[in-house]
N, C-alpha and C. Protein backbone atom coordinates (compact mmCIF):
# COMPACT_ATOMS: atom_id res chain seq x y z
N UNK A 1 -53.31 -172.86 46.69
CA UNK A 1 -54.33 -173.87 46.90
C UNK A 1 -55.21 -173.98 45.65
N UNK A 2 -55.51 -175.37 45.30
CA UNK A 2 -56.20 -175.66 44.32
C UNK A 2 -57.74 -176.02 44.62
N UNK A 3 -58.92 -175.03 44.16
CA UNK A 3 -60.18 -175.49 44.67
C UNK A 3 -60.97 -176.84 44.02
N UNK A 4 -61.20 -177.55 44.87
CA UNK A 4 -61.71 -178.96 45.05
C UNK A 4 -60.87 -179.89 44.67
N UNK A 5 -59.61 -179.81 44.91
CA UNK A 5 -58.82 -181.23 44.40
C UNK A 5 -57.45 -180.64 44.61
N UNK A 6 -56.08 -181.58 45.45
CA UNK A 6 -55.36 -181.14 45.96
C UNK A 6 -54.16 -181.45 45.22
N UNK A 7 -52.93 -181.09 45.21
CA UNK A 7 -51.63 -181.38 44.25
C UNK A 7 -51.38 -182.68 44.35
N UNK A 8 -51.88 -183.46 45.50
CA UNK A 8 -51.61 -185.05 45.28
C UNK A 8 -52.55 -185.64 44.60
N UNK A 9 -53.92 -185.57 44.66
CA UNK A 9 -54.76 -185.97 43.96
C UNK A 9 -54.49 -185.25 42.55
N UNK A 10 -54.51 -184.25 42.32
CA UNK A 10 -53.85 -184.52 40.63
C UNK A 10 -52.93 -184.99 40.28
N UNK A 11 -51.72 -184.89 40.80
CA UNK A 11 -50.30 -186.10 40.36
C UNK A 11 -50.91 -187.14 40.96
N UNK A 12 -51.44 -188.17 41.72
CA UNK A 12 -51.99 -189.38 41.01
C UNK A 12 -52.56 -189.62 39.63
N UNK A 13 -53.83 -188.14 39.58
CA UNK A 13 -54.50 -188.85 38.43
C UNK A 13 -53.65 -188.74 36.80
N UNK A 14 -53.07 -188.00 37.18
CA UNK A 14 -52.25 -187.61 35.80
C UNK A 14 -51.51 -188.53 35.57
N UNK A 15 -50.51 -189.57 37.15
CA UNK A 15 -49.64 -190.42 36.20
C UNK A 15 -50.44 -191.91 36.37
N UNK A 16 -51.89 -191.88 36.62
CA UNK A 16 -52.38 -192.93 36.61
C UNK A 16 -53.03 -193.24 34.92
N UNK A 17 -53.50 -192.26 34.43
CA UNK A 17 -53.66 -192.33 32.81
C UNK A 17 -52.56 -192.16 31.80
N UNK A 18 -52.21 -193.20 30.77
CA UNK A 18 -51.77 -193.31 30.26
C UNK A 18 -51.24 -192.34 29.11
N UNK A 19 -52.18 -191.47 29.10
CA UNK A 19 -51.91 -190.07 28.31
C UNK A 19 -50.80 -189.21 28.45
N UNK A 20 -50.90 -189.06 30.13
CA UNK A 20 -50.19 -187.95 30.78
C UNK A 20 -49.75 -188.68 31.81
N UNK A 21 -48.86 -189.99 31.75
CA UNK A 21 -48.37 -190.70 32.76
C UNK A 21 -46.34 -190.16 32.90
N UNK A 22 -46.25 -189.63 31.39
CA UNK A 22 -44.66 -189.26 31.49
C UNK A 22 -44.66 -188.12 31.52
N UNK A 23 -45.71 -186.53 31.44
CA UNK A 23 -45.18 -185.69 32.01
C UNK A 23 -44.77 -185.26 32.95
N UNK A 24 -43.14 -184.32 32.69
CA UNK A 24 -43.01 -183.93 33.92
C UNK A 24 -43.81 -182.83 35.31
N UNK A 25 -43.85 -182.97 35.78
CA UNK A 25 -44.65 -182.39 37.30
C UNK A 25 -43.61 -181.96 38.25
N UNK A 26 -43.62 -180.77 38.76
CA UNK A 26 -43.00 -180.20 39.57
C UNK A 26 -44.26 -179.21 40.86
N UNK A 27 -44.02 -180.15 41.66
CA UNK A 27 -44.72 -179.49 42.84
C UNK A 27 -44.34 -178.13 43.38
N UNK A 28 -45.45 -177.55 43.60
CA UNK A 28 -45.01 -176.21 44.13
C UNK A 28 -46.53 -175.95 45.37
N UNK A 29 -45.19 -175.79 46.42
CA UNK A 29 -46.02 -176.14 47.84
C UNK A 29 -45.57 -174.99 48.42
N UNK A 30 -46.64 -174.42 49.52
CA UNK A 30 -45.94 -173.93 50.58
C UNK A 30 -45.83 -174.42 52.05
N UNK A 31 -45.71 -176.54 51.81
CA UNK A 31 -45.27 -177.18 52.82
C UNK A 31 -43.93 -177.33 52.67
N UNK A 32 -43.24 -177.02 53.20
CA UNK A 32 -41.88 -176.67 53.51
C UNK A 32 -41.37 -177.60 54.39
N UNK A 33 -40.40 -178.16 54.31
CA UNK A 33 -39.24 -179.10 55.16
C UNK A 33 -39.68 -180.31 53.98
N UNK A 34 -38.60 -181.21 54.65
CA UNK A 34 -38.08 -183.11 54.39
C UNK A 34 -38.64 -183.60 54.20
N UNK A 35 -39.52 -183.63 54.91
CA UNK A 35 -40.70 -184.85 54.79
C UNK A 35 -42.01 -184.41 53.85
N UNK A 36 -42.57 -183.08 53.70
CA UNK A 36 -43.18 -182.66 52.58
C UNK A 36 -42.52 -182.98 51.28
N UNK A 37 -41.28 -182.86 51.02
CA UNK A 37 -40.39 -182.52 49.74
C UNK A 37 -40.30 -184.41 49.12
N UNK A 38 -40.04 -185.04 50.25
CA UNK A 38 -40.17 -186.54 50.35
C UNK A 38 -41.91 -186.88 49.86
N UNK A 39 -42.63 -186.95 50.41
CA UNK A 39 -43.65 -186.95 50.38
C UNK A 39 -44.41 -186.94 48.81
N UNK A 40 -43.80 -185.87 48.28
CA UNK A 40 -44.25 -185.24 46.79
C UNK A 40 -43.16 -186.17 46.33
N UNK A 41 -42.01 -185.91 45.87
CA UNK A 41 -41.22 -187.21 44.96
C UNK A 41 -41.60 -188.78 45.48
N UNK A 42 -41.99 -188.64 46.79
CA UNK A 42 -42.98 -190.25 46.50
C UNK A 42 -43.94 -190.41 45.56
N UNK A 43 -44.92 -189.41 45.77
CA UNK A 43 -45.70 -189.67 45.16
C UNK A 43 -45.76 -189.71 43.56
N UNK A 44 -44.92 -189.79 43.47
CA UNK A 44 -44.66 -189.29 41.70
C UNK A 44 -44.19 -187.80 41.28
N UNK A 45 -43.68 -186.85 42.06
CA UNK A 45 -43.50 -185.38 41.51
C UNK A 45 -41.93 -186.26 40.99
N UNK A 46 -41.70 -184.72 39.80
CA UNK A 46 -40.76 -185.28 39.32
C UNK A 46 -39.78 -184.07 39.72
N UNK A 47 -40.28 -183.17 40.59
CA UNK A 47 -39.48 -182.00 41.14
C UNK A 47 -40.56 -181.69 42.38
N UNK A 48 -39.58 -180.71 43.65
CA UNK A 48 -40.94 -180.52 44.34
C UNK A 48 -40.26 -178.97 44.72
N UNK A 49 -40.60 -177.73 44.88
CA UNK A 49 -40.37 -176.51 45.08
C UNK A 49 -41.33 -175.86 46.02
N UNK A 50 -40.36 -175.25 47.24
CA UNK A 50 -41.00 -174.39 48.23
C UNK A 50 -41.74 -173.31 47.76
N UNK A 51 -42.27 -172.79 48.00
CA UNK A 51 -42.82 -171.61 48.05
C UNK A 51 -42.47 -170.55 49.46
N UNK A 52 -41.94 -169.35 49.17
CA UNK A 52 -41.79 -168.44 48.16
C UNK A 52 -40.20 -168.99 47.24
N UNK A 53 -40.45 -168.68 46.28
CA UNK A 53 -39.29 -169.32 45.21
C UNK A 53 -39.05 -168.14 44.10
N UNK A 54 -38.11 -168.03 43.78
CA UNK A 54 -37.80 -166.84 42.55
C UNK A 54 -38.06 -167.43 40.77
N UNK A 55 -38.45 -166.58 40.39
CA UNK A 55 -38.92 -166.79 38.38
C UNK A 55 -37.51 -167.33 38.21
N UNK A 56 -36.78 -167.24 38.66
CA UNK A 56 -35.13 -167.95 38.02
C UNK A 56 -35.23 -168.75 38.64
N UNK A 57 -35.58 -169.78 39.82
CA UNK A 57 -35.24 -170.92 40.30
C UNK A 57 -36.34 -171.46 39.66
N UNK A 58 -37.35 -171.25 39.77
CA UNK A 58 -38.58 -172.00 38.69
C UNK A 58 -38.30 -172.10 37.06
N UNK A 59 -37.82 -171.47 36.57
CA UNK A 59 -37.50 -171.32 35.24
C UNK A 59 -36.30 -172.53 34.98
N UNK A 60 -35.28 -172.30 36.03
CA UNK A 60 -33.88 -173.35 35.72
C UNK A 60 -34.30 -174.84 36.13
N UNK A 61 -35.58 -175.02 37.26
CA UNK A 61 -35.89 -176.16 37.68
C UNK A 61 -36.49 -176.88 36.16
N UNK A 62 -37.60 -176.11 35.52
CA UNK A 62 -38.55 -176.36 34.53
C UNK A 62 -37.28 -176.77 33.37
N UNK A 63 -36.45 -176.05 33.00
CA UNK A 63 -35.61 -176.42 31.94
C UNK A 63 -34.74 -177.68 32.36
N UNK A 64 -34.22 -177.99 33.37
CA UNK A 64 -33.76 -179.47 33.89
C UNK A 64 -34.91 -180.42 33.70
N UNK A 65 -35.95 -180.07 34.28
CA UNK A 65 -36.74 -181.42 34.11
C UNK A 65 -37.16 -181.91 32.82
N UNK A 66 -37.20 -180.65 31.73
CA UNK A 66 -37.39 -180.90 30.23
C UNK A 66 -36.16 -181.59 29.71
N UNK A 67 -35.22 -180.86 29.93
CA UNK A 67 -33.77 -182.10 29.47
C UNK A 67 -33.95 -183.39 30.10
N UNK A 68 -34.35 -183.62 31.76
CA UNK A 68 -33.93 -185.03 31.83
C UNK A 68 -35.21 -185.57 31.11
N UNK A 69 -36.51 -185.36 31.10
CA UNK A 69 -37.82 -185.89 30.22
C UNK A 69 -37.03 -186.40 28.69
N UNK A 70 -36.33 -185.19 28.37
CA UNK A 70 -35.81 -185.95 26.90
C UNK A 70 -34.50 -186.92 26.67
N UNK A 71 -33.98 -186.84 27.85
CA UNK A 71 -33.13 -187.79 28.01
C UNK A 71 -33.54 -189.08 27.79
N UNK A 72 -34.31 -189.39 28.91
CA UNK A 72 -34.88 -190.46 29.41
C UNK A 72 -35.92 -190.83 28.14
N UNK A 73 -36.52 -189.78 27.19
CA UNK A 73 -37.46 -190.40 25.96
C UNK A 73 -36.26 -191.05 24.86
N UNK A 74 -35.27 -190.16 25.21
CA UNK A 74 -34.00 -191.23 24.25
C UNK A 74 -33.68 -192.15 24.63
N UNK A 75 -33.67 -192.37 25.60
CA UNK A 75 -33.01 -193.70 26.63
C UNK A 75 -33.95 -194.74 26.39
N UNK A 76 -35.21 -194.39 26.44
CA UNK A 76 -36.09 -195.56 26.11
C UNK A 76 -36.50 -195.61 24.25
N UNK A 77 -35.90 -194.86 23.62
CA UNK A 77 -36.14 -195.43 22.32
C UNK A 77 -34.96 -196.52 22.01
N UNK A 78 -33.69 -195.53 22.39
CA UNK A 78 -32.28 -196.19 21.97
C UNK A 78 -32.90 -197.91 22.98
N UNK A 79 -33.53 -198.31 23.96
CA UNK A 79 -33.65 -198.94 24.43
C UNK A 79 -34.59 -200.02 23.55
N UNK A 80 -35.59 -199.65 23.32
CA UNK A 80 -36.57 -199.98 22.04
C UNK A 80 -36.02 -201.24 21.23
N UNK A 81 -35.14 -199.81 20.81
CA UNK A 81 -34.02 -200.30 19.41
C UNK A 81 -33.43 -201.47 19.64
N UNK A 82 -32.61 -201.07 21.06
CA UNK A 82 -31.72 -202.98 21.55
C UNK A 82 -32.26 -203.62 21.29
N UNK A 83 -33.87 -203.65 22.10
CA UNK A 83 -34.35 -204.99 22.27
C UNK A 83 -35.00 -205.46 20.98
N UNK A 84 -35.30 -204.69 20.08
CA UNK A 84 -35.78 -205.41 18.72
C UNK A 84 -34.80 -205.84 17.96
N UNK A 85 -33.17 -204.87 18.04
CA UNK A 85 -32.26 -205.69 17.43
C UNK A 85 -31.56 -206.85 18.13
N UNK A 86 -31.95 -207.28 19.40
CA UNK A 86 -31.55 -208.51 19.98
C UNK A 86 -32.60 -209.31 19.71
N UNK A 87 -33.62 -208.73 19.38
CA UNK A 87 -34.72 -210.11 19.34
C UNK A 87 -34.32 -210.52 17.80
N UNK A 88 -34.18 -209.34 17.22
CA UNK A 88 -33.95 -210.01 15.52
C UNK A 88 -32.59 -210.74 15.36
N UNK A 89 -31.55 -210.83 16.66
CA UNK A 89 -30.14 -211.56 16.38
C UNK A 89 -31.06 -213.30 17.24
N UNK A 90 -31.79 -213.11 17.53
CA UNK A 90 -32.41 -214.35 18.23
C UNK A 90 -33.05 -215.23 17.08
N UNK A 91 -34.21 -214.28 16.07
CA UNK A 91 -35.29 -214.47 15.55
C UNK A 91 -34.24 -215.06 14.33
N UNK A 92 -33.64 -213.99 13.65
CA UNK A 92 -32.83 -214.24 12.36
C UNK A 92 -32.35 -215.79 11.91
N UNK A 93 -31.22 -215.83 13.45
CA UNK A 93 -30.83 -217.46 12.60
C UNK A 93 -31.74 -218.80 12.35
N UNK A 94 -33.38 -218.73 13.49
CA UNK A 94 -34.25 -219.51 13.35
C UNK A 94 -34.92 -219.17 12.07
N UNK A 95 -35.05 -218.26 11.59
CA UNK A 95 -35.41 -217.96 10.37
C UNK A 95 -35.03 -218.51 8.76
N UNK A 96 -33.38 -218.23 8.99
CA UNK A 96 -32.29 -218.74 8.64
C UNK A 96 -32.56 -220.01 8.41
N UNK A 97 -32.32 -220.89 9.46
CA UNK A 97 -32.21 -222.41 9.72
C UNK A 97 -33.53 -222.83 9.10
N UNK A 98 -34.57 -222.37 9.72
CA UNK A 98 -35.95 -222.65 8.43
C UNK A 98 -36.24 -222.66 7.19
N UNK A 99 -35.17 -221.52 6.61
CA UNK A 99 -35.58 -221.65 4.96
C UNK A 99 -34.62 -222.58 4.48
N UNK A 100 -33.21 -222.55 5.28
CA UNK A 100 -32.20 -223.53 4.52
C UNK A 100 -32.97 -225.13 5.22
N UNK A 101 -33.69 -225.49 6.03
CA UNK A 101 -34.34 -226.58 5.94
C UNK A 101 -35.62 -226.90 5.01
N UNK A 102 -36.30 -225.71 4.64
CA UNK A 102 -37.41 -226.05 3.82
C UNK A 102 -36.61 -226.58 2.52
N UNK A 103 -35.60 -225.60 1.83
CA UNK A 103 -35.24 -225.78 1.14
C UNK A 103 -34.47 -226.99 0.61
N UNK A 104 -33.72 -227.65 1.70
CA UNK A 104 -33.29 -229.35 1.43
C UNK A 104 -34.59 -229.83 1.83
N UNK A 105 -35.64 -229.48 2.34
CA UNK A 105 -36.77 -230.30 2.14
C UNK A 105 -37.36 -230.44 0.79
N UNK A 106 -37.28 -229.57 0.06
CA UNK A 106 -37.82 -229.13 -1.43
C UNK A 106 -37.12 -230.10 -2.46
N UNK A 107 -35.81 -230.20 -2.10
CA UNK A 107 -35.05 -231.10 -2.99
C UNK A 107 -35.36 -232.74 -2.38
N UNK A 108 -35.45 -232.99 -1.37
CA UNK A 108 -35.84 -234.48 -1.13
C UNK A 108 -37.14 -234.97 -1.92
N UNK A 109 -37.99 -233.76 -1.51
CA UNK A 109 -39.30 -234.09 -2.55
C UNK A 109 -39.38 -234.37 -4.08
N UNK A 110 -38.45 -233.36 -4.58
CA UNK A 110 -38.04 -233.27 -5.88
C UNK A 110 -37.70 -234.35 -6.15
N UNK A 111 -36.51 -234.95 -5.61
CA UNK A 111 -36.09 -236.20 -5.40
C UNK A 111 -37.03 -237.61 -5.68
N UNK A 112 -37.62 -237.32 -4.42
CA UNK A 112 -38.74 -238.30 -3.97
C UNK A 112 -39.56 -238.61 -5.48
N UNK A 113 -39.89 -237.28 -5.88
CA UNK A 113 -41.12 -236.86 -6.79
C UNK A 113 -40.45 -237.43 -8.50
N UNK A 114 -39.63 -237.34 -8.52
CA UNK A 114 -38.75 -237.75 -9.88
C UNK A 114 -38.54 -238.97 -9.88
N UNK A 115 -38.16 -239.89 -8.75
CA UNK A 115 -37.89 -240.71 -8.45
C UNK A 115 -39.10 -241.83 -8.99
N UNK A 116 -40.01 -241.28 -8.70
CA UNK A 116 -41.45 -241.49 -8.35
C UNK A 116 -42.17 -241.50 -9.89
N UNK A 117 -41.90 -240.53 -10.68
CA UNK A 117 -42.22 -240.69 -11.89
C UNK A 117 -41.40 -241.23 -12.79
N UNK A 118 -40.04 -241.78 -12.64
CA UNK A 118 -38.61 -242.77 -13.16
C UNK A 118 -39.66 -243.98 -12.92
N UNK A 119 -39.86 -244.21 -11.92
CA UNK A 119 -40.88 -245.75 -11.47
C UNK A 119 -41.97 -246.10 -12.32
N UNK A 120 -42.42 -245.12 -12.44
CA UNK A 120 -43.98 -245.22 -13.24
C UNK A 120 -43.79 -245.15 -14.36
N UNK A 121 -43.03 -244.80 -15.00
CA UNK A 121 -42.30 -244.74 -16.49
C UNK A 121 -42.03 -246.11 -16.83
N UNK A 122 -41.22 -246.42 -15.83
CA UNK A 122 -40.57 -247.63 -16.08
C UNK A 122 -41.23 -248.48 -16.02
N UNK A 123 -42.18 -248.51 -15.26
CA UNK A 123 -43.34 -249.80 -14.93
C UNK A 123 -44.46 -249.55 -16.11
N UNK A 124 -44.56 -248.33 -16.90
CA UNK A 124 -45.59 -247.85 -18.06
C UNK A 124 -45.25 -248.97 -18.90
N UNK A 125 -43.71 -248.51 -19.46
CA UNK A 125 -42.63 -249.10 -20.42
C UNK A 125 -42.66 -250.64 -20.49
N UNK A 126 -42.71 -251.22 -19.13
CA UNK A 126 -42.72 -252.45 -19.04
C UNK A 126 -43.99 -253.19 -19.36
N UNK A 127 -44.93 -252.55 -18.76
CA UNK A 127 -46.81 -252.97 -19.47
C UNK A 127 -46.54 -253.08 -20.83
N UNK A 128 -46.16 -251.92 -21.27
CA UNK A 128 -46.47 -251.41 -22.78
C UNK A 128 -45.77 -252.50 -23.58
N UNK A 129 -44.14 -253.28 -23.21
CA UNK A 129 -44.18 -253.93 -23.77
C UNK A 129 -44.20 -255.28 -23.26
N UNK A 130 -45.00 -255.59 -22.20
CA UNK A 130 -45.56 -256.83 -22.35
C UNK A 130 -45.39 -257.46 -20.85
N UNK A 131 -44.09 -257.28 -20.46
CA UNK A 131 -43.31 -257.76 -18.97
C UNK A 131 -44.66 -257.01 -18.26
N UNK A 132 -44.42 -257.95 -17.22
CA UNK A 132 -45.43 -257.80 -16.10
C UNK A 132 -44.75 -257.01 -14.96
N UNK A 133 -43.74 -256.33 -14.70
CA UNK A 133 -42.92 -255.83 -13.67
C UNK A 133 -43.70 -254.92 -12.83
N UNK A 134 -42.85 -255.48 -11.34
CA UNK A 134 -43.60 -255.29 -10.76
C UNK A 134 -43.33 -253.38 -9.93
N UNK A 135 -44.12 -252.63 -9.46
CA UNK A 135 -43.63 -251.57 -9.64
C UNK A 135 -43.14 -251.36 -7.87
């Protein structure tokens, strides 16, 4: 027994803060049967153990729940990983398609812009010598 605060009220508060929301927790009760054992993995235990229990069944429980904890921290990186390299197979070709459009945009201007000073040349040329053309 824990004085002033009970094994459920701390596994709430622990996986209610974000700090200590993925450690593992293994209950250790001396409510015994189904519906206690139920009860605690509802509530968030991530193991739940009778009491009286042996240093070897506590010890082999504690080392399982540390492997699956690191499982599951790989599972969600390798997971991570997908989704940023699916967002970048999403992101990439719009990316793609943007610079090869800026870029024939660059040349229309160029275009435009040359085009534009061919005119004014030509219409300079034409003042300069005399023709009135129109631009």
């Amino acid at each position: 027994m824990m004085p002033g605060l009970d094994g459920f009220a701390l596994l709430g508060s622990l996986r209610s803060d974000p700090k200590t929301q993925d450690i593992s927790i293994i209950l250790l009760s001396a409510r015994a049967g189904e519906e206690a054992c139920i009860e605690g993995l509802e509530a968030g235990a991530d193991d739940y153990l009778i009491k009286s229990f042996s240093a070897r069944e506590l010890l082999a429980r504690i080392e399982a729940n540390l492997k699956l904890a690191n499982l599951r921290r790989t599972a969600y990186k390798r997971e991570q990983i997908l989704r940023l390299f699916n967002l970048s197979i999403i992101i990439l070709p719009g990316i793609v398609g943007l610079k090869i459009a800026f870029i024939q945009l660059q040349k229309e201007l160029n275009q435009i812009y040359c085009s534009y000073s061919c005119n004014c040349l030509c219409w300079a040329t034409e003042r300069a010598a005399g023709n009135k053309g129109r631009f």
